[in-house]
N, C-alpha and C. Protein backbone atom coordinates (compact mmCIF):
# COMPACT_ATOMS: atom_id res chain seq x y z
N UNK A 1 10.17 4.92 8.03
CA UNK A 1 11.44 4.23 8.10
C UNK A 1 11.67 3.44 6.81
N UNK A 2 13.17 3.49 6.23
CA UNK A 2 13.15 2.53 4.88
C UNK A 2 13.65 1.31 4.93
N UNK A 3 12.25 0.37 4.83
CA UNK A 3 12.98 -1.00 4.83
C UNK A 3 14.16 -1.38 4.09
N UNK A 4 14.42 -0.32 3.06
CA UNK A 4 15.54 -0.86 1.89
C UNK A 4 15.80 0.19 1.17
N UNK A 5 17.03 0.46 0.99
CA UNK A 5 17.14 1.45 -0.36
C UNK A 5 18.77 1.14 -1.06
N UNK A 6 18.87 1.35 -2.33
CA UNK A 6 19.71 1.42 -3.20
C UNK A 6 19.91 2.27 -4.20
N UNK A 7 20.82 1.90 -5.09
CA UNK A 7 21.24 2.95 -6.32
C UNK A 7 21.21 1.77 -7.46
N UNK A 8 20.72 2.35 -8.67
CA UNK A 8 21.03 1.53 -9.84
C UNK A 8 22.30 2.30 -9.96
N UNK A 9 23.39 0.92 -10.43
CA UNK A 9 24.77 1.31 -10.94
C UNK A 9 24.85 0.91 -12.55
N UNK A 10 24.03 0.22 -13.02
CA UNK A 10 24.60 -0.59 -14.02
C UNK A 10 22.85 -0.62 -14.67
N UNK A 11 22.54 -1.15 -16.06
CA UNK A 11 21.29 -1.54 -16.81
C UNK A 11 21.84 -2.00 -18.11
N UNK A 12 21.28 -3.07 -17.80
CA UNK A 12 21.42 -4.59 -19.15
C UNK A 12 20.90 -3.23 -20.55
N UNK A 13 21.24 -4.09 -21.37
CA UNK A 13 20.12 -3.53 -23.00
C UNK A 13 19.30 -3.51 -23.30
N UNK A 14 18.80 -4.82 -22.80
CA UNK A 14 17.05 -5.03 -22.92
C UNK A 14 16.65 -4.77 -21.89
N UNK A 15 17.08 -4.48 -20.61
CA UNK A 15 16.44 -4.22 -18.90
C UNK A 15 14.87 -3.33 -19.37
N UNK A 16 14.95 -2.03 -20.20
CA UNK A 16 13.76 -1.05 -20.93
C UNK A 16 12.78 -1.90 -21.47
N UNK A 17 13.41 -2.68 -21.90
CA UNK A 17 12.34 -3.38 -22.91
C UNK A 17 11.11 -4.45 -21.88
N UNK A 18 12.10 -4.77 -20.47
CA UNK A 18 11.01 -5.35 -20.00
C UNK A 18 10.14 -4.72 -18.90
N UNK A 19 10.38 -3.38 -18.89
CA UNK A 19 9.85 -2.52 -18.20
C UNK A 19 8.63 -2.23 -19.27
N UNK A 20 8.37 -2.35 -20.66
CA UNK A 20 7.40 -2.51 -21.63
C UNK A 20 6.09 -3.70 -21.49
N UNK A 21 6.58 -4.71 -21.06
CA UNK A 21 6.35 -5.85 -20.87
C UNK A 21 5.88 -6.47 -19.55
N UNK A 22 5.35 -5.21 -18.61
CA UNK A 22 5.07 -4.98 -17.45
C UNK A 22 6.08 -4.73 -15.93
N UNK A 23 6.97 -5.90 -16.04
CA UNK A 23 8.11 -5.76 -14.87
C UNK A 23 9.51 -5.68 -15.56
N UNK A 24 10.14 -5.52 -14.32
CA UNK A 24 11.82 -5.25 -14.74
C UNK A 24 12.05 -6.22 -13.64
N UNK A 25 13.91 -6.41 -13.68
CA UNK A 25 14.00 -7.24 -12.43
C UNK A 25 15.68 -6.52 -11.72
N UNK A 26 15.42 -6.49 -10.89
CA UNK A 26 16.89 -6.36 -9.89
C UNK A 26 18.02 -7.64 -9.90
N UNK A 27 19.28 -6.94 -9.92
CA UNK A 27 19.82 -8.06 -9.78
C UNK A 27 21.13 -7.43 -8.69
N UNK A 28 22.14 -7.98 -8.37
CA UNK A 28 23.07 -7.50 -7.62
C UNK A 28 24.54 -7.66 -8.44
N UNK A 29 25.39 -6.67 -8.43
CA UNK A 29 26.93 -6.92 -9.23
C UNK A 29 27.10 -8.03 -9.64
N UNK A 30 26.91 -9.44 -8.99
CA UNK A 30 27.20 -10.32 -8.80
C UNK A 30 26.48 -11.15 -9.84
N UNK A 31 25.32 -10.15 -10.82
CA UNK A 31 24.54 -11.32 -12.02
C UNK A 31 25.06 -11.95 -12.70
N UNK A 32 24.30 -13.32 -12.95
CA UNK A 32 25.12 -14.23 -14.42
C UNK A 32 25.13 -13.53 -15.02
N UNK A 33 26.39 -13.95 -16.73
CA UNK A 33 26.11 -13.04 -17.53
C UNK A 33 25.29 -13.29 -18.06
N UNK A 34 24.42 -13.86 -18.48
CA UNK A 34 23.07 -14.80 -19.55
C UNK A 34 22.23 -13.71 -18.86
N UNK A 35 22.27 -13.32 -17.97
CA UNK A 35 20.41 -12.54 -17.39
C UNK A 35 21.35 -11.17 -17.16
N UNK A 36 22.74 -10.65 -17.31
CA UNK A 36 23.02 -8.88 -17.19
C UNK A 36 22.18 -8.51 -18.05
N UNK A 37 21.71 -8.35 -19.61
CA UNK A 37 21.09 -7.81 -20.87
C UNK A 37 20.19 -7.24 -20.06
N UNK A 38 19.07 -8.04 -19.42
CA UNK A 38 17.66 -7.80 -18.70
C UNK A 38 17.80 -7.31 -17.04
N UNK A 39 18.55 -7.21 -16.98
CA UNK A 39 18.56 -6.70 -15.39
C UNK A 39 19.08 -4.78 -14.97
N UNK A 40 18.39 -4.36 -13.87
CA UNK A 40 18.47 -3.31 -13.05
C UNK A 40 19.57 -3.85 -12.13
N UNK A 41 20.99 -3.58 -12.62
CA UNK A 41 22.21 -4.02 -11.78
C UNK A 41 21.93 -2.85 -10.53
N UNK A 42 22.03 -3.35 -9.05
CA UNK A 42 22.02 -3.01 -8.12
C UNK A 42 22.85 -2.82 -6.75
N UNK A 43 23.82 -2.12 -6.12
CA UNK A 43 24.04 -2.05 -4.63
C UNK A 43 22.95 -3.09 -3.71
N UNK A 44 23.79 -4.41 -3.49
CA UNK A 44 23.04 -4.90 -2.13
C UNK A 44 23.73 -4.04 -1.13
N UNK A 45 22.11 -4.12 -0.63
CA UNK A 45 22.26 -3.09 0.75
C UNK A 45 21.47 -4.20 1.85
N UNK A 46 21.26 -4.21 3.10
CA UNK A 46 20.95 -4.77 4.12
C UNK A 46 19.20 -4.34 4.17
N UNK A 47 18.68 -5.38 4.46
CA UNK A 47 16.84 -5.31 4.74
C UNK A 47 16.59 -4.70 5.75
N UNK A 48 15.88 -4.14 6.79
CA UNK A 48 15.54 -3.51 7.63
C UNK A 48 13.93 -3.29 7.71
N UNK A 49 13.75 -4.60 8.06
CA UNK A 49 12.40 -4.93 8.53
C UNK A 49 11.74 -5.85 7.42
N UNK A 50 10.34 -6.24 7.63
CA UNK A 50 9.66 -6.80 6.77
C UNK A 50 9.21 -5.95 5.13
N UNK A 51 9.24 -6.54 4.14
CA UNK A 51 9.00 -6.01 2.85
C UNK A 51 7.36 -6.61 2.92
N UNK A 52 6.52 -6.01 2.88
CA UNK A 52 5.17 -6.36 3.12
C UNK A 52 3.86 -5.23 2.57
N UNK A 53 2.83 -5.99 1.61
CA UNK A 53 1.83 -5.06 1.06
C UNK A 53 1.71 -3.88 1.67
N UNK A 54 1.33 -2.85 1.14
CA UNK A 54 1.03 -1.72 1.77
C UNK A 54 2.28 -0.73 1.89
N UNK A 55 3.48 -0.95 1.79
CA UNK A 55 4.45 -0.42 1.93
C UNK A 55 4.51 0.02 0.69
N UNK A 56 5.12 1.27 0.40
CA UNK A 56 5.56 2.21 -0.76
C UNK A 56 6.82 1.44 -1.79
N UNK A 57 6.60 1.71 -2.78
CA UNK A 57 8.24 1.13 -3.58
C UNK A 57 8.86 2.30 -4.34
N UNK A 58 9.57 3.02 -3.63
CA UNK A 58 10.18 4.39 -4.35
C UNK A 58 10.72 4.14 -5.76
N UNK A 59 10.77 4.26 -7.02
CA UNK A 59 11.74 4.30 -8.22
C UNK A 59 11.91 5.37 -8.78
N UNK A 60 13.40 5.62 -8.59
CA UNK A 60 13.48 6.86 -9.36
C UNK A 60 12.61 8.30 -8.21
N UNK A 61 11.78 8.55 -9.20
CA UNK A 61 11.20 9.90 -8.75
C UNK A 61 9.71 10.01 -8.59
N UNK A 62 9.19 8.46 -9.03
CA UNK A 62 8.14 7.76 -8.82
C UNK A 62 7.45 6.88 -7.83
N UNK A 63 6.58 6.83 -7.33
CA UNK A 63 6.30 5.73 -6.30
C UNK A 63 4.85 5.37 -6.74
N UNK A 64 5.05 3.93 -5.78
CA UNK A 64 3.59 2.80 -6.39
C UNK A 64 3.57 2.23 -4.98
N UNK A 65 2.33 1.92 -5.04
CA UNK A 65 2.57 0.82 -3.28
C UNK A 65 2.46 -0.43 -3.87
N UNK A 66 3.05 -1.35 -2.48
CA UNK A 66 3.20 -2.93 -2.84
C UNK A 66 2.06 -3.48 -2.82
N UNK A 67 1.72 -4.45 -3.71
CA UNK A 67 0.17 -5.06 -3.43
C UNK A 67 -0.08 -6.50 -2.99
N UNK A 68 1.97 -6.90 -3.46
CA UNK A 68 2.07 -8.53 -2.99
C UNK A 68 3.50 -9.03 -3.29
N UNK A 69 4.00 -10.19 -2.35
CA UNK A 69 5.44 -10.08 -1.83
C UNK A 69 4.99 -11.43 -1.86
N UNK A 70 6.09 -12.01 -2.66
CA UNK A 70 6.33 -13.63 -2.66
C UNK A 70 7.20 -13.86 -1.43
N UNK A 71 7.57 -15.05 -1.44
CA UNK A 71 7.96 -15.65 -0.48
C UNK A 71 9.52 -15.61 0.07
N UNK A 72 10.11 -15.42 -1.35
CA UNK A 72 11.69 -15.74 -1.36
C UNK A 72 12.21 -14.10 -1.37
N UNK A 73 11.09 -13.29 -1.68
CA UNK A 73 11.87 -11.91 -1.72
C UNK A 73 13.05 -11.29 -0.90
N UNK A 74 12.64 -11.27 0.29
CA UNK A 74 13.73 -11.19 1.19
C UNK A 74 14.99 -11.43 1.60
N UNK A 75 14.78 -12.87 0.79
CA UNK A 75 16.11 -13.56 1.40
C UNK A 75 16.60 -13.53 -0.33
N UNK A 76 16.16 -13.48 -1.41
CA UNK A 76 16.41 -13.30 -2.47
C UNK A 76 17.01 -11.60 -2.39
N UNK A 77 16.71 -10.72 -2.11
CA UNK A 77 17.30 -9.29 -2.27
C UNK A 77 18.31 -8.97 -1.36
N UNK A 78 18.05 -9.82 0.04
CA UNK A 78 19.30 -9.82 0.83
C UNK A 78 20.16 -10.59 0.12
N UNK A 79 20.55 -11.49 -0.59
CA UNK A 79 21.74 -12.33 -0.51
C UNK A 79 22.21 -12.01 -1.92
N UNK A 80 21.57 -11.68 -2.99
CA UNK A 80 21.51 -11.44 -4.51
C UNK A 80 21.21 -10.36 -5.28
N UNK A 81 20.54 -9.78 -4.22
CA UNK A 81 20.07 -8.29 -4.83
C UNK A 81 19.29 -8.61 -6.24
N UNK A 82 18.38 -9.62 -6.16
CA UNK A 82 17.33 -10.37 -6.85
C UNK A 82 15.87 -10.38 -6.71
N UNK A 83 15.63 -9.79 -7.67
CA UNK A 83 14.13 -9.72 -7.35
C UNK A 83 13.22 -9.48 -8.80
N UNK A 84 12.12 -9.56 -9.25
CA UNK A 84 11.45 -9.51 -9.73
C UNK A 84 10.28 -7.99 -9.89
N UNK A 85 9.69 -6.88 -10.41
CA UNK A 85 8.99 -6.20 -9.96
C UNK A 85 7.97 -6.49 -10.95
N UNK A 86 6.44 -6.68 -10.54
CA UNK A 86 5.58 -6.93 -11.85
C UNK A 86 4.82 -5.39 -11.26
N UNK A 87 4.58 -4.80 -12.46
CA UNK A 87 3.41 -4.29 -12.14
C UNK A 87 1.81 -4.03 -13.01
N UNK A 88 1.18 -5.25 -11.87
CA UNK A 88 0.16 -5.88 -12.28
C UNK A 88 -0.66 -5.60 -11.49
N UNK A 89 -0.66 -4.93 -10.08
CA UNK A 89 -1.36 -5.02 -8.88
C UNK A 89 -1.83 -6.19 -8.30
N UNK A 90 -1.42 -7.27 -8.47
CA UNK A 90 -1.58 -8.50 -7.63
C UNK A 90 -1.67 -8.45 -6.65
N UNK A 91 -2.67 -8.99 -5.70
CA UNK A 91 -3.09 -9.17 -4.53
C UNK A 91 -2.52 -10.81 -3.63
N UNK A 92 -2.32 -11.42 -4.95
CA UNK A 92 -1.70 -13.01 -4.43
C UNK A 92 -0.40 -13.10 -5.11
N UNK A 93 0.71 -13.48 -4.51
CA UNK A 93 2.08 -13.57 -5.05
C UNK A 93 2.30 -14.70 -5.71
N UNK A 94 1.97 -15.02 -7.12
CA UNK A 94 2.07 -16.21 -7.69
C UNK A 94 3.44 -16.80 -8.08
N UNK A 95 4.01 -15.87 -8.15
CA UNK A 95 6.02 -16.11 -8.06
C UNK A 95 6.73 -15.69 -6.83
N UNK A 96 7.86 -16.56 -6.28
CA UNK A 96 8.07 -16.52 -5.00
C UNK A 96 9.35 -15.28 -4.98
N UNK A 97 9.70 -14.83 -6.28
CA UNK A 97 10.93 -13.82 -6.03
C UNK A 97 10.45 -12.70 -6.52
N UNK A 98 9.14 -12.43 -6.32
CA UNK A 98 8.25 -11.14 -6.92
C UNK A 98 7.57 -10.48 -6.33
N UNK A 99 8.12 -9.11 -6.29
CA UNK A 99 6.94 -8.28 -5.51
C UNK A 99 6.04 -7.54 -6.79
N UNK A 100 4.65 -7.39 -6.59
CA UNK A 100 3.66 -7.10 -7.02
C UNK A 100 3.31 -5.64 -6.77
N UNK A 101 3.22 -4.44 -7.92
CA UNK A 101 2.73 -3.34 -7.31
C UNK A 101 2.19 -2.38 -8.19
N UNK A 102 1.48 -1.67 -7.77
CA UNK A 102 0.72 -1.02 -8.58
C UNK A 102 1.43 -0.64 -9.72
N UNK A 103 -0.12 -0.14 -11.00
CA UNK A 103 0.89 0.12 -12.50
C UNK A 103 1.32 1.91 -12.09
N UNK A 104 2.36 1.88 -12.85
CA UNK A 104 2.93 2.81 -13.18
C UNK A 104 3.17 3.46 -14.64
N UNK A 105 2.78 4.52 -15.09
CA UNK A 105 2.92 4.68 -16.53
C UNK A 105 4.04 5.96 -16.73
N UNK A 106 4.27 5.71 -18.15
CA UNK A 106 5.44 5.97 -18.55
C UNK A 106 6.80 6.16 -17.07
N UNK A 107 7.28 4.91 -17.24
CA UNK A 107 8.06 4.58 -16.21
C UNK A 107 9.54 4.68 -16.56
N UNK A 108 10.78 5.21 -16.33
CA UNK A 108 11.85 4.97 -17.06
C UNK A 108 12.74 5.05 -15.41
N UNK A 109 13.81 4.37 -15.67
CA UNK A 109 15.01 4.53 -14.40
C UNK A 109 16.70 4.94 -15.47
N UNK A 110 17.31 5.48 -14.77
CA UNK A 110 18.30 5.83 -14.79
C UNK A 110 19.69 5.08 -14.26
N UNK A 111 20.97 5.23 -14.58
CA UNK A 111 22.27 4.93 -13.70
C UNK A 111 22.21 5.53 -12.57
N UNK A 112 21.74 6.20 -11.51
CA UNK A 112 22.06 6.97 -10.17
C UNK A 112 20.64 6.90 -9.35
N UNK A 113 19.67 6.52 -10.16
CA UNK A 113 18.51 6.57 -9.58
C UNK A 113 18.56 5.66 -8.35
N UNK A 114 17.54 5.97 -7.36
CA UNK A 114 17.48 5.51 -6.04
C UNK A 114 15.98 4.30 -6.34
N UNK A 115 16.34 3.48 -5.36
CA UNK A 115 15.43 2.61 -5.25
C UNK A 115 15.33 2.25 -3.53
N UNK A 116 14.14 2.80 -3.57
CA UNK A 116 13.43 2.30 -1.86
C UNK A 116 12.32 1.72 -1.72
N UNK A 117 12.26 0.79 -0.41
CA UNK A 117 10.80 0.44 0.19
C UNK A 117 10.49 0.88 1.42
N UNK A 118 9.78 1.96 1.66
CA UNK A 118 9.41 2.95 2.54
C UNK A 118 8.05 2.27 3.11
């Protein structure tokens, strides 16, 4: 069942560059403009269930599992389509708008690409 899924519509200029730099971050239509450059502009879509370790994070045509889910994620991706992705494999969520998940190499996303948490 998918706790979540979307479409990238939109990607800042530098959004690539911090996909270099380990994470990228989601944002929803609705981003300041100061943080569009760096953001994965996103479709808020509705949560459907808990976002919790162990669960898959679809990108693109790629998948990684979650290893750790801050605190605010939820209510940060429901209301903002905001979120953080490190991938560091963290086991403890040291930022509260960050999910943690395995590395992924040579990683790239697209305008149409899908984004799920399965």
């Amino acid at each position: 069942m998918k706790t979540f899924s979307t479409k990238i519509i939109d990607i800042g200029t530098e959004a690539q560059d911090m996909i270099k730099a380990g994470f990228f971050i989601l944002f929803g239509e609705e981003v300041p403009a100061e943080l569009k450059d760096y953001c994965y502009i996103i479709k808020i879509n509705p949560i459907a269930g808990e976002i919790v370790p162990g669960k898959t994070l679809v990108l693109g045509q790629q998948k990684t599992i979650i290893t750790s889910v801050g605190v605010d994620v939820a209510a940060n991706l429901q209301n903002l389509g905001h979120v953080t992705i490190k991938f560091d494999g963290s086991t403890t969520a040291e930022l509260p708008g960050t999910i943690y998940v395995k590395k992924i190499n040579d990683f790239h996303l697209s305008i149409g690409d899908s984004i799920e948490i399965i």
